[in-house]
C-alpha atoms as a PDB file:
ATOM      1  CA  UNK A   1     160.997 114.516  98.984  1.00  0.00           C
ATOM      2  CA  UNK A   2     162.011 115.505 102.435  1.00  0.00           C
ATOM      3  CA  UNK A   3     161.874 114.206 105.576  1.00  0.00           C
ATOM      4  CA  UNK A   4     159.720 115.365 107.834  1.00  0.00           C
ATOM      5  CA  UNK A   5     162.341 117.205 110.231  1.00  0.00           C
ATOM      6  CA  UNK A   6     162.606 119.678 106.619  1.00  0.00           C
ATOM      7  CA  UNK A   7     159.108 120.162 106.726  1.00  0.00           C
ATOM      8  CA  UNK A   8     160.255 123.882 106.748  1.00  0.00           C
ATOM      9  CA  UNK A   9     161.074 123.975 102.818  1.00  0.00           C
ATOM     10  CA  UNK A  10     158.433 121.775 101.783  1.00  0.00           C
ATOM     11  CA  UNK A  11     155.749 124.731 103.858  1.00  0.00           C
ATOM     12  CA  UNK A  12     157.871 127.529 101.543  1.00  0.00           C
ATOM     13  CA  UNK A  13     157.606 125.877  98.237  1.00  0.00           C
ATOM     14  CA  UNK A  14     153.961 125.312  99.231  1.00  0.00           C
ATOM     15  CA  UNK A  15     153.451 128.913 100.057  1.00  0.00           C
ATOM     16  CA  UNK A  16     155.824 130.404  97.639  1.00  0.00           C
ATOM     17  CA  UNK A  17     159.547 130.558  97.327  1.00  0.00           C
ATOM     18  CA  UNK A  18     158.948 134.325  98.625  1.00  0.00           C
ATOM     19  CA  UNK A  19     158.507 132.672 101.783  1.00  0.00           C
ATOM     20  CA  UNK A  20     161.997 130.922 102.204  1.00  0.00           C
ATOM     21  CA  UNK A  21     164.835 132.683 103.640  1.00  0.00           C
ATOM     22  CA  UNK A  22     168.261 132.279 102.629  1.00  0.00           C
ATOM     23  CA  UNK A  23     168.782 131.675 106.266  1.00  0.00           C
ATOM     24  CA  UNK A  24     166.526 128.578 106.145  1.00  0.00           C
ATOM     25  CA  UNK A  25     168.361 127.150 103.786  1.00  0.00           C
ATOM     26  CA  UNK A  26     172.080 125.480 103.200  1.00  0.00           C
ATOM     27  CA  UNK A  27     174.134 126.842 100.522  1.00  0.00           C
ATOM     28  CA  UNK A  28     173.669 126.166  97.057  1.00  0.00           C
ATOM     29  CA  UNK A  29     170.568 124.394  97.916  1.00  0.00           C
ATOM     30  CA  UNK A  30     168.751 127.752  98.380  1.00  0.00           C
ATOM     31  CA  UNK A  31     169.743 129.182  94.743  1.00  0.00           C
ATOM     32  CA  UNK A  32     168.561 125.394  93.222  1.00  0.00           C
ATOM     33  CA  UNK A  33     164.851 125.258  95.113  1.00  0.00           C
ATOM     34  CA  UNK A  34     164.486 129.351  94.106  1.00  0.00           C
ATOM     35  CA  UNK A  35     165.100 128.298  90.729  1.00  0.00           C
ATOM     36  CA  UNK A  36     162.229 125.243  90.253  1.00  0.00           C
ATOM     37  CA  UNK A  37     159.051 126.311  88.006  1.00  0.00           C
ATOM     38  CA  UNK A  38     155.837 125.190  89.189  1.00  0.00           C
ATOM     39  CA  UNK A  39     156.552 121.765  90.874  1.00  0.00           C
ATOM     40  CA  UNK A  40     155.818 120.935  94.687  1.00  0.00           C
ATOM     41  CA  UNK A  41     157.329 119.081  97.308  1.00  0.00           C
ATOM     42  CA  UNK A  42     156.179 116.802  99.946  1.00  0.00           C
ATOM     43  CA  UNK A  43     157.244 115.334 103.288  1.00  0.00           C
ATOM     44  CA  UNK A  44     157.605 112.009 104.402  1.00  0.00           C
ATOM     45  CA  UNK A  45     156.540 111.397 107.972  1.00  0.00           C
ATOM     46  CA  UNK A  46     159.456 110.776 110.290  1.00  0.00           C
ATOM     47  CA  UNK A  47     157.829 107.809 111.797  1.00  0.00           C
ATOM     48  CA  UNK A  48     156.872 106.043 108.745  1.00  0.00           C
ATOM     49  CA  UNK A  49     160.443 106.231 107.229  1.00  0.00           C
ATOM     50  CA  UNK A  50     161.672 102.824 108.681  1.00  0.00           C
ATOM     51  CA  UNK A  51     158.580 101.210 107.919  1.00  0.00           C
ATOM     52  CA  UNK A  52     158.722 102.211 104.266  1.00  0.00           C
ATOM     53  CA  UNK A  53     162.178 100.963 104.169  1.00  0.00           C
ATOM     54  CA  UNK A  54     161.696  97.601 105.345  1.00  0.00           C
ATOM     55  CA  UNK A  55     158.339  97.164 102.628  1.00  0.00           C
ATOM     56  CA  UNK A  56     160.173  98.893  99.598  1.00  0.00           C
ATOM     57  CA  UNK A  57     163.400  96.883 100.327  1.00  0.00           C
ATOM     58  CA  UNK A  58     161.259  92.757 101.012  1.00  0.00           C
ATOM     59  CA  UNK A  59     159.231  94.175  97.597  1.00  0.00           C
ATOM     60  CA  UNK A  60     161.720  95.089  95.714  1.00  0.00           C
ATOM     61  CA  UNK A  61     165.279  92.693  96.877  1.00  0.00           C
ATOM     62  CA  UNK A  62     167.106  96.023  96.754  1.00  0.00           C
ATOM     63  CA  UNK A  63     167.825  97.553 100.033  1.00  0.00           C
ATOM     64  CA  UNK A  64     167.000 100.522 100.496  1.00  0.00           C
ATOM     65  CA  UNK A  65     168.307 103.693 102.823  1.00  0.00           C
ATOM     66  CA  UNK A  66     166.230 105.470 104.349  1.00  0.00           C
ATOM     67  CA  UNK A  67     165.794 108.669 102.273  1.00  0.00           C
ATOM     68  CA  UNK A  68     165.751 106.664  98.502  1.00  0.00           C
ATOM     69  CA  UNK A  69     162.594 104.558 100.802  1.00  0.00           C
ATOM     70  CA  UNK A  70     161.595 107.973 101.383  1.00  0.00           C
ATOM     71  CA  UNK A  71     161.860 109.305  98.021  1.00  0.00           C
ATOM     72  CA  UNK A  72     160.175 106.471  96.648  1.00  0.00           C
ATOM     73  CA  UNK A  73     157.143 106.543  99.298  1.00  0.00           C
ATOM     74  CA  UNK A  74     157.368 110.986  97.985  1.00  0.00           C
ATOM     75  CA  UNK A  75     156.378 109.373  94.718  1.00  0.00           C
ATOM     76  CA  UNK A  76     154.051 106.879  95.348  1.00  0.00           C
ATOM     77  CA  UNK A  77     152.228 110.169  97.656  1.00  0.00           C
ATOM     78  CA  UNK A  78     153.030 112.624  94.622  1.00  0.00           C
ATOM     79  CA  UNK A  79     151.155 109.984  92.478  1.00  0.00           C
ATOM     80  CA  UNK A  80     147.844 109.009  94.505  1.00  0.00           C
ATOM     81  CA  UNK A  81     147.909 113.371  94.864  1.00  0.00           C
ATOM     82  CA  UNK A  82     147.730 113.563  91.041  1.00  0.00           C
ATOM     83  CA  UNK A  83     150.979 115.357  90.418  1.00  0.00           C
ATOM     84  CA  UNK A  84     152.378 112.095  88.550  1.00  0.00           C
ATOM     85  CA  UNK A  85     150.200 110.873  86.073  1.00  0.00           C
ATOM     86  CA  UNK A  86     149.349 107.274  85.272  1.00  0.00           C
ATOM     87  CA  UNK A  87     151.568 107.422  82.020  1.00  0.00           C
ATOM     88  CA  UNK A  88     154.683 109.770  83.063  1.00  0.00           C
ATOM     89  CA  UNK A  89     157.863 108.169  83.968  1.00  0.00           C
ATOM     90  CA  UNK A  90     159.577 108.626  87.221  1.00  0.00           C
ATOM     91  CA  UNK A  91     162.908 108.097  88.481  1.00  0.00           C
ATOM     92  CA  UNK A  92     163.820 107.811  92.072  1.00  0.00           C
ATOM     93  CA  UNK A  93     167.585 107.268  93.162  1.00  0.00           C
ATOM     94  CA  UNK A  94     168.778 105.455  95.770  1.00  0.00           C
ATOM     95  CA  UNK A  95     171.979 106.588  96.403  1.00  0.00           C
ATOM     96  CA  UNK A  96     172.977 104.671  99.628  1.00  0.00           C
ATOM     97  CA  UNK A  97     172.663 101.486 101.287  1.00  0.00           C
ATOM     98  CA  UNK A  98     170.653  99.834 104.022  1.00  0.00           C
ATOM     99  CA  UNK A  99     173.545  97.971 105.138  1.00  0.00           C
ATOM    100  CA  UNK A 100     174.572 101.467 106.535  1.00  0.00           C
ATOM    101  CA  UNK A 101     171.323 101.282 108.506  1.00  0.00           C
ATOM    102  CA  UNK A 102     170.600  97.612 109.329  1.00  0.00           C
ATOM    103  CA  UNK A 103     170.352  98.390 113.403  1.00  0.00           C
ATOM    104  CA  UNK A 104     167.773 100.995 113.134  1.00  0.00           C
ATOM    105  CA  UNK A 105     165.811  98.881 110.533  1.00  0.00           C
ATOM    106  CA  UNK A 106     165.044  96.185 112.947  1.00  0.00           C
END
């Protein structure tokens, strides 16, 4: 999951990683998204990012940052798309807190 701003690399994975540049992308991160098999990616619209944040932390008592909301809500997409199945098993880190956030979650 991305956010929107790096629609960029989810357009390349969708087209092909011939597509990508090692310009367009940051370091090792290039060599890891050249090396996934036959995945996809998809991006989470900028504007929706608080939004998802706020529901997915009041749901959940956990409070989320943005990009684990994001990741999560790259999921829940993923899975109404048909690329998770009913009976596979996701994880989804969060790796930061809201608290870091908690004036632009208002």
């Amino acid at each position: 999951a991305v956010r929107q701003g790096c629609a960029v690399l989810v357009g390349a994975r969708v087209r092909g990683w011939l597509a990508v540049r090692q310009a367009d992308v940051v370091g090792v991160l290039g060599h890891v998204l050249q090396g996934l098999g036959h995945g996809t990616a998809v991006a989470v619209a900028e504007h929706s990012i608080a939004a998802v944040t706020r529901a997915y932390s009041r749901a959940t008592g956990i409070f989320f940052c943005p990009e684990g909301a994001a990741a999560v809500e790259a999921a829940r997409l993923l899975a109404a798309a048909g690329w998770i199945k009913p009976d596979e098993r996701v994880v989804v880190f969060n790796t930061g807190s809201g608290l870091k956030y908690a004036d632009t979650l208002r």
